[in-house]
C-alpha atoms as a PDB file:
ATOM      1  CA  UNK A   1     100.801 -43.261 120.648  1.00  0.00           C
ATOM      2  CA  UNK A   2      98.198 -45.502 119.443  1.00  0.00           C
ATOM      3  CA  UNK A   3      95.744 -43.996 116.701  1.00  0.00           C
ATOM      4  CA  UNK A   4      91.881 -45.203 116.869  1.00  0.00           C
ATOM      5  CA  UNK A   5      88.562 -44.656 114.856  1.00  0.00           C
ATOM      6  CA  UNK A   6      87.529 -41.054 113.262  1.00  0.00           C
ATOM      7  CA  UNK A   7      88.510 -39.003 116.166  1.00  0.00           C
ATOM      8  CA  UNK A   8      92.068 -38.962 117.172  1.00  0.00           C
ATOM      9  CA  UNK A   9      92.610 -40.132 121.134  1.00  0.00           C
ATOM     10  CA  UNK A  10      95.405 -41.682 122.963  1.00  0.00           C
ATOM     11  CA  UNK A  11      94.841 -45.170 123.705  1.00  0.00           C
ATOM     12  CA  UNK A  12      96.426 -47.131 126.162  1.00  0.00           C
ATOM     13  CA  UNK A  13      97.327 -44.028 128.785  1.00  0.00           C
ATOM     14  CA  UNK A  14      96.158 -43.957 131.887  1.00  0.00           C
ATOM     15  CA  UNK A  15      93.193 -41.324 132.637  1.00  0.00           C
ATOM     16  CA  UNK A  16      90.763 -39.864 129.970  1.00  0.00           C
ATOM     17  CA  UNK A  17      91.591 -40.455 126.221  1.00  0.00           C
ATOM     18  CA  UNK A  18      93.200 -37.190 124.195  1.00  0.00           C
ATOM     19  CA  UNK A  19      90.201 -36.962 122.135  1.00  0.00           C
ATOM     20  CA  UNK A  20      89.424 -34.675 119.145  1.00  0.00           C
ATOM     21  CA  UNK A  21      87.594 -34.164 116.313  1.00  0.00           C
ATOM     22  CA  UNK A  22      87.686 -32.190 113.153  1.00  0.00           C
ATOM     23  CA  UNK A  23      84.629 -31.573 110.954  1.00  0.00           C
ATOM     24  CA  UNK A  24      86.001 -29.302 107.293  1.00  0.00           C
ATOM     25  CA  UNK A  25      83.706 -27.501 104.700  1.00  0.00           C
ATOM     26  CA  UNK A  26      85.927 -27.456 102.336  1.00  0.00           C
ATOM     27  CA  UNK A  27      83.205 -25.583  99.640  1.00  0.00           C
ATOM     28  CA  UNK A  28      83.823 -21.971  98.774  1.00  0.00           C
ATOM     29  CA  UNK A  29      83.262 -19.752 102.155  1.00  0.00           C
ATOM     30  CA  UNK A  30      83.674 -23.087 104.337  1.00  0.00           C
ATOM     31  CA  UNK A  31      84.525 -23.203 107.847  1.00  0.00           C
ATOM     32  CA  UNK A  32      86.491 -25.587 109.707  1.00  0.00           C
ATOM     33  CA  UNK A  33      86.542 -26.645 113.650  1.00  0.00           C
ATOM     34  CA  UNK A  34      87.688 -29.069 115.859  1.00  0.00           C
ATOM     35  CA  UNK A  35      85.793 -30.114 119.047  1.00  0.00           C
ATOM     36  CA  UNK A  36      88.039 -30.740 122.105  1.00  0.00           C
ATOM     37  CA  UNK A  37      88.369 -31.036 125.461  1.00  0.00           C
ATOM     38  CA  UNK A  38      85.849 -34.168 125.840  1.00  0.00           C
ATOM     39  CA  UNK A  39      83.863 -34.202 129.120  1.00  0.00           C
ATOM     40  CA  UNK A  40      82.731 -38.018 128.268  1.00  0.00           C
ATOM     41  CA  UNK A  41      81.969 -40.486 125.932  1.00  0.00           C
ATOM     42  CA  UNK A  42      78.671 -42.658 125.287  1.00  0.00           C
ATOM     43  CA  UNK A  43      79.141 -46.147 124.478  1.00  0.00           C
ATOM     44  CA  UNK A  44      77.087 -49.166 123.471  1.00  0.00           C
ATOM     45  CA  UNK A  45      78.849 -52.264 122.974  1.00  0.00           C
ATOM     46  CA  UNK A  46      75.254 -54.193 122.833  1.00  0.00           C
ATOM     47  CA  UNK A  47      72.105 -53.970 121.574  1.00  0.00           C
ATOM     48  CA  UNK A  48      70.376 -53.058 124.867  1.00  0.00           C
ATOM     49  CA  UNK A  49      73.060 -50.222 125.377  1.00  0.00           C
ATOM     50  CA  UNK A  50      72.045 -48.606 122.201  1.00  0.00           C
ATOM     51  CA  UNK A  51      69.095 -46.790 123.254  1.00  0.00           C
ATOM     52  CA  UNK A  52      71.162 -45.304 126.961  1.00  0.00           C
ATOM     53  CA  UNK A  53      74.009 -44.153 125.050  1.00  0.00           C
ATOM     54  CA  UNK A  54      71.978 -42.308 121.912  1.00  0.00           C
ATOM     55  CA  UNK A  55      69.954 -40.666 125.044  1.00  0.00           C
ATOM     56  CA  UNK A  56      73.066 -39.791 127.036  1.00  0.00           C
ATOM     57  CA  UNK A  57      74.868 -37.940 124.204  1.00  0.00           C
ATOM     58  CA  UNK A  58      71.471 -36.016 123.202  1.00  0.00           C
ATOM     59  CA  UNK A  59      71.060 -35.044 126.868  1.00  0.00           C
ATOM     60  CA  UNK A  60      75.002 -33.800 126.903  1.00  0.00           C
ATOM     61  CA  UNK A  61      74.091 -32.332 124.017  1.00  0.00           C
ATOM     62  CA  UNK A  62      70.957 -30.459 125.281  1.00  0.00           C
ATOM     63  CA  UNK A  63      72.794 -29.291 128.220  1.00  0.00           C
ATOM     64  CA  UNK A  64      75.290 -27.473 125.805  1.00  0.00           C
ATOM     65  CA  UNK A  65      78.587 -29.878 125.419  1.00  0.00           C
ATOM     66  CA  UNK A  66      79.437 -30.229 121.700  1.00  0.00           C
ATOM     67  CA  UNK A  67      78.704 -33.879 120.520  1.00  0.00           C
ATOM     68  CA  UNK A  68      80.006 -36.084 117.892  1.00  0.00           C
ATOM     69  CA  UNK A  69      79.734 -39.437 117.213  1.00  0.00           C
ATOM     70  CA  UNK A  70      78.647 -42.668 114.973  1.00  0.00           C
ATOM     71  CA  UNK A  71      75.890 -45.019 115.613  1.00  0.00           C
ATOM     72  CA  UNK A  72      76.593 -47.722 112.981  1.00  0.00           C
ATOM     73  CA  UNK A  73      74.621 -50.478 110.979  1.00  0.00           C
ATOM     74  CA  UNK A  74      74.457 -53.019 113.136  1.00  0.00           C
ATOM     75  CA  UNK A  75      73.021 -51.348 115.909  1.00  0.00           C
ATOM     76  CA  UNK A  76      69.542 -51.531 114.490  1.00  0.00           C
ATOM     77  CA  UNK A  77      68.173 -54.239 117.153  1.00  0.00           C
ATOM     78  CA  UNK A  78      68.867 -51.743 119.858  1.00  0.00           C
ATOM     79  CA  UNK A  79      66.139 -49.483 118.248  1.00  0.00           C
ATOM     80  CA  UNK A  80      63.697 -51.969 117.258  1.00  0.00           C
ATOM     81  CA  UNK A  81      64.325 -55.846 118.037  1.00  0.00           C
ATOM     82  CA  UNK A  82      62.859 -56.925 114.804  1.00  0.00           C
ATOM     83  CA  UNK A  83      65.222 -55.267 112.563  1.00  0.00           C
ATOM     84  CA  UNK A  84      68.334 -57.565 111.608  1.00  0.00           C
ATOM     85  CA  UNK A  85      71.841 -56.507 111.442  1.00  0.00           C
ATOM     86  CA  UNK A  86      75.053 -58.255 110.434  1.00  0.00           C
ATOM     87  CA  UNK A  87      77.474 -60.047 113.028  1.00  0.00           C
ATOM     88  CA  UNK A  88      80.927 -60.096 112.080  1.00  0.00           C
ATOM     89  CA  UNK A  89      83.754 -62.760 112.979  1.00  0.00           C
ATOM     90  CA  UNK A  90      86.379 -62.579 115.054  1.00  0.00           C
ATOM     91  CA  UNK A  91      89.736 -61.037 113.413  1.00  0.00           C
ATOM     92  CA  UNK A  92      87.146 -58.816 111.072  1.00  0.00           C
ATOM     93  CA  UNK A  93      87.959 -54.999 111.243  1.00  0.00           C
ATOM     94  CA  UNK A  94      84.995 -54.079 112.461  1.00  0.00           C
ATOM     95  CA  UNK A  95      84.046 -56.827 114.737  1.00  0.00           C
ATOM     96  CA  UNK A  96      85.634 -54.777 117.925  1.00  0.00           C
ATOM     97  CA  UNK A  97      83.556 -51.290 116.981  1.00  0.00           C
ATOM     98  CA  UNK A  98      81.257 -50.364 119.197  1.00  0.00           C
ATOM     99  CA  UNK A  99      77.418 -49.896 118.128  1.00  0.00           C
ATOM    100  CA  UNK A 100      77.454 -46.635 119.148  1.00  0.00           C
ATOM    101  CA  UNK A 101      80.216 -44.678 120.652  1.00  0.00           C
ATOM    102  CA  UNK A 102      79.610 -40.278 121.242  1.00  0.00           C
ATOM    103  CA  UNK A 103      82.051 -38.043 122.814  1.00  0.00           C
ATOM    104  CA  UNK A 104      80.789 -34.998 124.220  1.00  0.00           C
ATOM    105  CA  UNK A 105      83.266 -31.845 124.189  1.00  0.00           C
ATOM    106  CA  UNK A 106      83.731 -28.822 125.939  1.00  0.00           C
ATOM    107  CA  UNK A 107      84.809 -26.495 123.277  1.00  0.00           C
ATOM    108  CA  UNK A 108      84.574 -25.870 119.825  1.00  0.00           C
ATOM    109  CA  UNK A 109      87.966 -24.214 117.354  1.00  0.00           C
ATOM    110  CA  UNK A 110      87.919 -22.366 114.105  1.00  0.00           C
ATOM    111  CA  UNK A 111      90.729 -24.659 112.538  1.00  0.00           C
ATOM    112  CA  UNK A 112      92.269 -23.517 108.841  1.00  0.00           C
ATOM    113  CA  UNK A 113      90.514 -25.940 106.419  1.00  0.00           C
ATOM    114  CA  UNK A 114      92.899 -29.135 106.096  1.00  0.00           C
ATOM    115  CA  UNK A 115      93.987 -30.198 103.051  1.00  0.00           C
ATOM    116  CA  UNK A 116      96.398 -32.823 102.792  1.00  0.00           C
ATOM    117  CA  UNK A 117      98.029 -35.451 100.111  1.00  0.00           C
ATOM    118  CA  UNK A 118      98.180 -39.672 101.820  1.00  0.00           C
ATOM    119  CA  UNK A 119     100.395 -40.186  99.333  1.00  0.00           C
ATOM    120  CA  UNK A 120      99.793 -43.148  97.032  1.00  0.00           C
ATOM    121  CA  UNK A 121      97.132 -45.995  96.549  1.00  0.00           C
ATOM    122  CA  UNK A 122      97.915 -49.184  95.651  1.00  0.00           C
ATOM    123  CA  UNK A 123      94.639 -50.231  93.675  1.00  0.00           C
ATOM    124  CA  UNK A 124      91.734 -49.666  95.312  1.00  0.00           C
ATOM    125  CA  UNK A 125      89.384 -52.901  95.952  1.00  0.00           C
ATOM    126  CA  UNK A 126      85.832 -53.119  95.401  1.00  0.00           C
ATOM    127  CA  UNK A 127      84.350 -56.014  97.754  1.00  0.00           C
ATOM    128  CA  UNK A 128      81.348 -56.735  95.622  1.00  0.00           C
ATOM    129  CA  UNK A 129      82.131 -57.267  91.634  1.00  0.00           C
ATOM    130  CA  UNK A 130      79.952 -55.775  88.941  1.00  0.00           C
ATOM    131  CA  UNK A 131      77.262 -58.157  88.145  1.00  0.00           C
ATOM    132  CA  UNK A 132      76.125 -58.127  92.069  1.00  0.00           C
ATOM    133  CA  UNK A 133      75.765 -54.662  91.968  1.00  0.00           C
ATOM    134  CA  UNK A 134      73.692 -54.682  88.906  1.00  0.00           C
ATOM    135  CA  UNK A 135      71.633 -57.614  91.026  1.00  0.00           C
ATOM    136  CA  UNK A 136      71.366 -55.839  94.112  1.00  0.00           C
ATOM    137  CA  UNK A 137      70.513 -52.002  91.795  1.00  0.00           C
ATOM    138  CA  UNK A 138      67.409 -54.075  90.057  1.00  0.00           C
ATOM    139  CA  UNK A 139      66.086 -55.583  93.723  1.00  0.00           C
ATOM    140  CA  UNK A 140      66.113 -51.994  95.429  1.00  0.00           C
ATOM    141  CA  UNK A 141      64.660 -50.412  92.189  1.00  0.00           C
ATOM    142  CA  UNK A 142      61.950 -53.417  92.525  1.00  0.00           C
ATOM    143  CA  UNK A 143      61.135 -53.101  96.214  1.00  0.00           C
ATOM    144  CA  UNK A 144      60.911 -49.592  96.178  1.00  0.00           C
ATOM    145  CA  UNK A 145      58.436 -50.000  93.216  1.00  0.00           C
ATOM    146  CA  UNK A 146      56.529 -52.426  95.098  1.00  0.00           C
ATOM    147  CA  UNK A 147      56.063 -49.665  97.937  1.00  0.00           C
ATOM    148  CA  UNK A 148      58.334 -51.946 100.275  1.00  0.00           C
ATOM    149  CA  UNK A 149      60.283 -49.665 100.814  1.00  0.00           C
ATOM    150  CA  UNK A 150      61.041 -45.406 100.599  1.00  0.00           C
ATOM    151  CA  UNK A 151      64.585 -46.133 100.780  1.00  0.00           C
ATOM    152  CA  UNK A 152      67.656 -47.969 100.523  1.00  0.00           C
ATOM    153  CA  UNK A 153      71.025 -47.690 101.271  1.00  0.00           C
ATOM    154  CA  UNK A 154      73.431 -49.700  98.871  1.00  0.00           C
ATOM    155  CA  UNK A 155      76.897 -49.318 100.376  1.00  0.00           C
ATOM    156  CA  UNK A 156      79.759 -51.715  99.100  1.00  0.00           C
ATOM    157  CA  UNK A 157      83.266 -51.089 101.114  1.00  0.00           C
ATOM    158  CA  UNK A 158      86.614 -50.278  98.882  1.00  0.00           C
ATOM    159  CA  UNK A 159      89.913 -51.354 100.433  1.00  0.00           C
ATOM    160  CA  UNK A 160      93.439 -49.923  99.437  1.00  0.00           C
ATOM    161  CA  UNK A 161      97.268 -50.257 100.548  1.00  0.00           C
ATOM    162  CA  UNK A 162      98.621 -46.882 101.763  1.00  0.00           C
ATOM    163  CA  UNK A 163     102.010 -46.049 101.442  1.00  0.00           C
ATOM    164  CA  UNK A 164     103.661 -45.690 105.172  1.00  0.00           C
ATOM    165  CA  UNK A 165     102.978 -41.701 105.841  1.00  0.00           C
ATOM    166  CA  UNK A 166      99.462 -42.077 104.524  1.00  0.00           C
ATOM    167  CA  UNK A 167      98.412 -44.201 106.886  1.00  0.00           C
ATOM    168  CA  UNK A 168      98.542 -41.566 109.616  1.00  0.00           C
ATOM    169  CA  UNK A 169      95.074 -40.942 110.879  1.00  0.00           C
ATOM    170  CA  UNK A 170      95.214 -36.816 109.946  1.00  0.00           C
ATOM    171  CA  UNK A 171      97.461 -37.190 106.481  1.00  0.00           C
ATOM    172  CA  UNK A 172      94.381 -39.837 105.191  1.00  0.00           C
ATOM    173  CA  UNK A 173      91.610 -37.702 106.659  1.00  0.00           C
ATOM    174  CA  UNK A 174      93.052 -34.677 105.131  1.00  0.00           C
ATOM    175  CA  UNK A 175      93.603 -36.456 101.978  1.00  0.00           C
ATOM    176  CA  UNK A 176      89.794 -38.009 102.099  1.00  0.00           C
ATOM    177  CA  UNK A 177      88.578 -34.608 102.507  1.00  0.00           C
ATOM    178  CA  UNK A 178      89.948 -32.085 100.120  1.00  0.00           C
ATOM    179  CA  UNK A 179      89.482 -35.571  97.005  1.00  0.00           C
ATOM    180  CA  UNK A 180      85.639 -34.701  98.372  1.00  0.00           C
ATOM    181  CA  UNK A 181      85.541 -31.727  98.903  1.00  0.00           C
ATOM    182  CA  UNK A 182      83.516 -32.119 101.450  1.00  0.00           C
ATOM    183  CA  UNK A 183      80.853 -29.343 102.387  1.00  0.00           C
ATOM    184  CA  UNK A 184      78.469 -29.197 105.026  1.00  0.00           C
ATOM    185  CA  UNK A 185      74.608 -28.238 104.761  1.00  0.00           C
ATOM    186  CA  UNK A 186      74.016 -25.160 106.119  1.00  0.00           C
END
């Protein structure tokens, strides 16, 4: 069984992908679930899908289905044309992700909280070094200064080699989750 993105589904099988997802608050008095059952899933593979899918999984959403989901980065032109976003080659990891992809669920589970150990790292990878970040640190602190801007993401991507069992989807989430501790906002 193939493994893809955040949820887990079954890729590859005829009929609709085994889909689920699992949201953990792992902070004192925390609850965990797992959505299931998925009626359908919203996705934009282009810019001018963006906008049909967003409003397809609000209006699943709005009719009661539990909805989860990523819109990412680059789907900015499908908001507002003049907004840039990055391309990436072919052979990059994320040049097959959708811009937007939503599944919409039938049910909802009280799950125990997960907790899991991936096993070992073998050093983690920063892609930028430290003099960019310093760089790119002074030009947001400038812009949003000059009143450019309110806010700014910086994000820089970390890359690691997993030892065989952490590699499985759950084991790395699990692992991900409890190094967090990851709570929700209630």
């Amino acid at each position: 069984m193939e493994r893809c993105g955040v949820a887990r589904m079954r890729c590859g099988v005829p009929g609709p992908p085994a889909i689920t997802a699992r949201f953990d608050d792992l902070a004192p008095g925390g609850r965990s679930f797992a959505l299931e059952r998925p009626r359908a899933t919203f996705v934009a593979e282009r810019a001018d899908q963006v906008m049909g899918a967003v409003r397809d999984a609000e209006a699943a959403a709005r009719a009661g289905a539990w909805v989860a989901g990523f819109v990412t980065y680059e789907a900015a032109p499908g908001f507002d044309s003049a907004l840039p976003a990055a391309t990436w080659p072919d052979g990059h990891p994320l040049a097959a992700l959708p811009l937007v992809w939503f599944a919409a669920f039938e049910r909802r589970t009280e799950v125990p909280p997960g907790a899991g150990d991936a096993g070992p790292t073998v050093g983690w990878q920063l892609d930028r070094n430290r003099a960019w970040h310093e760089r790119a640190v002074a030009c947001v602190r400038a812009r949003i200064a000059a009143g450019e801007y309110y806010q700014l993401n910086l994000t820089a991507r970390l890359t690691a080699h997993l030892a065989a069992r952490a590699a499985e989807p759950e084991r790395l989430y699990a692992s991900l989750a409890a190094a967090q501790q990851a709570g929700t906002t209630r």
